[in-house]
Protein backbone atom coordinates (compact mmCIF):
# COMPACT_ATOMS: atom_id res chain seq x y z
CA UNK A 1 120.12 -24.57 224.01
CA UNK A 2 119.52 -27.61 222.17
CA UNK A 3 117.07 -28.06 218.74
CA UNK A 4 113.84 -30.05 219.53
CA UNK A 5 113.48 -33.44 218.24
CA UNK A 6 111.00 -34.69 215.68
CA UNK A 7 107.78 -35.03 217.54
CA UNK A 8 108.26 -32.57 220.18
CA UNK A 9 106.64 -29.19 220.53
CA UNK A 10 106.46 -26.58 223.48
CA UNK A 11 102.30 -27.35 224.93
CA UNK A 12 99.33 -27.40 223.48
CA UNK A 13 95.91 -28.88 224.21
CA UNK A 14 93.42 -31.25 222.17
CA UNK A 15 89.89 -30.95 223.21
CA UNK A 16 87.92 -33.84 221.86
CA UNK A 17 84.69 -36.15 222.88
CA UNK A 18 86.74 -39.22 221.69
CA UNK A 19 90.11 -38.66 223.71
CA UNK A 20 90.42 -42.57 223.53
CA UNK A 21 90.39 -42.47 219.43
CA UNK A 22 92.62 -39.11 220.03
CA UNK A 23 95.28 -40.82 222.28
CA UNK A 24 95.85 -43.96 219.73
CA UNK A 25 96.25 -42.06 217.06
CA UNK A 26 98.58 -39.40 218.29
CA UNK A 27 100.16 -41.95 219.87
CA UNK A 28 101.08 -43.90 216.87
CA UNK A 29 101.70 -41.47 214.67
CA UNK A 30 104.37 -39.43 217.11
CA UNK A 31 105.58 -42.32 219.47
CA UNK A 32 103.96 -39.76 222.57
CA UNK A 33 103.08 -41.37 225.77
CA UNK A 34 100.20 -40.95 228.13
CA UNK A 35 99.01 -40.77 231.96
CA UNK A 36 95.38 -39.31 233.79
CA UNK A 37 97.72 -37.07 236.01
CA UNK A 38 97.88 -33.64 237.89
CA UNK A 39 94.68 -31.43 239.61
CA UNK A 40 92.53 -32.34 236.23
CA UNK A 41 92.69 -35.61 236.83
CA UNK A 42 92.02 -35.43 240.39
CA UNK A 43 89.14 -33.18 240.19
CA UNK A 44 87.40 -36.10 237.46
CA UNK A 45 88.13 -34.11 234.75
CA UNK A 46 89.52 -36.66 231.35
CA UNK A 47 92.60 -34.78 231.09
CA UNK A 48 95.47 -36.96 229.54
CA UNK A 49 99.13 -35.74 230.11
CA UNK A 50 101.56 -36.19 226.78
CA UNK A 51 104.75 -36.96 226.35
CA UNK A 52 107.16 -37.13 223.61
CA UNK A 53 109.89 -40.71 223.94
CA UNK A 54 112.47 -39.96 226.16
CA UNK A 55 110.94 -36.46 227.04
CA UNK A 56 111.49 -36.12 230.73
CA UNK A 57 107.78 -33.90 231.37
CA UNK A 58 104.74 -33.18 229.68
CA UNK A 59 104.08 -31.00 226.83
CA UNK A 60 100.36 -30.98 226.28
CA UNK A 61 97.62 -32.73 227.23
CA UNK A 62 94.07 -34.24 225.56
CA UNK A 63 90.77 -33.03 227.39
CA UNK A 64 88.27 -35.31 227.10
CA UNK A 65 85.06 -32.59 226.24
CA UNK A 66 82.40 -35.51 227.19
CA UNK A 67 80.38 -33.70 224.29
CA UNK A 68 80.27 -30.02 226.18
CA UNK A 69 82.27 -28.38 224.21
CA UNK A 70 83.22 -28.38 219.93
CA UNK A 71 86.74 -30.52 219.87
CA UNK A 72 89.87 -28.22 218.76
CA UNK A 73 93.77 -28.17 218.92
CA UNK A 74 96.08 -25.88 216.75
CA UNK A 75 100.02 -26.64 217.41
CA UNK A 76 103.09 -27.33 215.48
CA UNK A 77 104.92 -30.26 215.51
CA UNK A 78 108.34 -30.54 214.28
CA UNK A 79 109.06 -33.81 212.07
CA UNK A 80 111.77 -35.51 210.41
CA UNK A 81 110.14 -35.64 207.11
CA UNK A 82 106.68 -33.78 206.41
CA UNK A 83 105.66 -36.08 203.40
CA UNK A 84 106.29 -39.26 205.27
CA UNK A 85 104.51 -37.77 208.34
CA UNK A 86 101.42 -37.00 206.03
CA UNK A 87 101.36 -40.50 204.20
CA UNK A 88 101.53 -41.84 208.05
CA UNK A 89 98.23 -39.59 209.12
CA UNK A 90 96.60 -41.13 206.68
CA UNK A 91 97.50 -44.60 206.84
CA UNK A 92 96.47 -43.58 210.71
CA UNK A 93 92.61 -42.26 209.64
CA UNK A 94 93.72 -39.02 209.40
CA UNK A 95 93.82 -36.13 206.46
CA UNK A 96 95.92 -33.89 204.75
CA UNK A 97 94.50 -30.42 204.59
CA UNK A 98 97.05 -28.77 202.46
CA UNK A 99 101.10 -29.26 202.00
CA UNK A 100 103.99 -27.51 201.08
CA UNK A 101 107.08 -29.45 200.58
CA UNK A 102 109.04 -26.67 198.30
CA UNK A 103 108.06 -23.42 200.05
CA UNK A 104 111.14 -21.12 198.95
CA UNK A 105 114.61 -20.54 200.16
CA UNK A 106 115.03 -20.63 203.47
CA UNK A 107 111.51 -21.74 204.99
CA UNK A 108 110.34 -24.69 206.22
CA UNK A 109 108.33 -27.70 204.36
CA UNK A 110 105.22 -27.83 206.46
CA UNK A 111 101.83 -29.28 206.19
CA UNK A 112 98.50 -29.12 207.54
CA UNK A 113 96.41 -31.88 208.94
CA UNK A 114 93.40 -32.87 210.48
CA UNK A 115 93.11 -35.82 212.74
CA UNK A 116 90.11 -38.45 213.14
CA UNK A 117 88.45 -36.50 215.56
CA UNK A 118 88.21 -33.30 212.90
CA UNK A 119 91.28 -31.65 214.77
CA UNK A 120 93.25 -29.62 212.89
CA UNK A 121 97.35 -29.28 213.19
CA UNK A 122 99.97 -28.40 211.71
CA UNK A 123 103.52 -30.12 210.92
CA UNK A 124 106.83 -28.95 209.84
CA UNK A 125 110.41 -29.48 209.32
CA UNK A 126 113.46 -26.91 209.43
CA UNK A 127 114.54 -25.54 206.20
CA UNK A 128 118.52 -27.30 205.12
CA UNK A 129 121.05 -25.13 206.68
């Protein structure tokens, strides 16, 4: 089995009234594509399929909440480099909740977020082998 690549993460969902805002900047910040796809979409629900470059399916999806529900997401994404990811979320109209580049021997830097929307996430990046 191979190791993900930077920006690539198993599912998850981001509920959000602003799945436009949500889609540009996840977009930018992780290179992930887009596309209204799937019984969601067909049943007029503003569900967005994502994927990572060069993935070959989805991995998650935004759901747009059209103000029904509070917006939310927890996942992990795996980077190159968490402190250049952060300084990019930013840069993007994001936040930095907390980070921890120097966690100890043997675990991972990792950081968590929060995205324009108020989502919050988290990002890391395996510990050197």
């Amino acid at each position: 089995m191979t190791s993900p690549a930077p920006g690539t993460l198993a599912w998850f969902e981001v509920a959000t009234d602003d799945p436009d805002g949500a889609q540009k900047f996840y977009g930018n910040l992780f290179d992930w594509s887009f596309d209204a796809d799937g019984p969601a979409a067909a049943g007029g629900m503003d569900y967005r399929n994502i994927k990572a470059s060069g993935a070959d399916r989805p991995m998650g999806g935004i759901l747009g909440t059209q103000g029904q529900v509070p917006g939310h997401a927890v996942f992990y994404i795996l980077v190159a480099d968490v402190e250049a990811t952060c300084a990019d979320a930013e840069q993007l109209g994001g936040s930095v909740l907390s980070k921890h580049l120097d966690p100890g021997p043997g675990a991972p830097a990792f950081a968590y977020l929060r995205d324009p929307s108020g989502n919050r996430f988290g990002v890391f990046s395996p510990p050197a082998a």
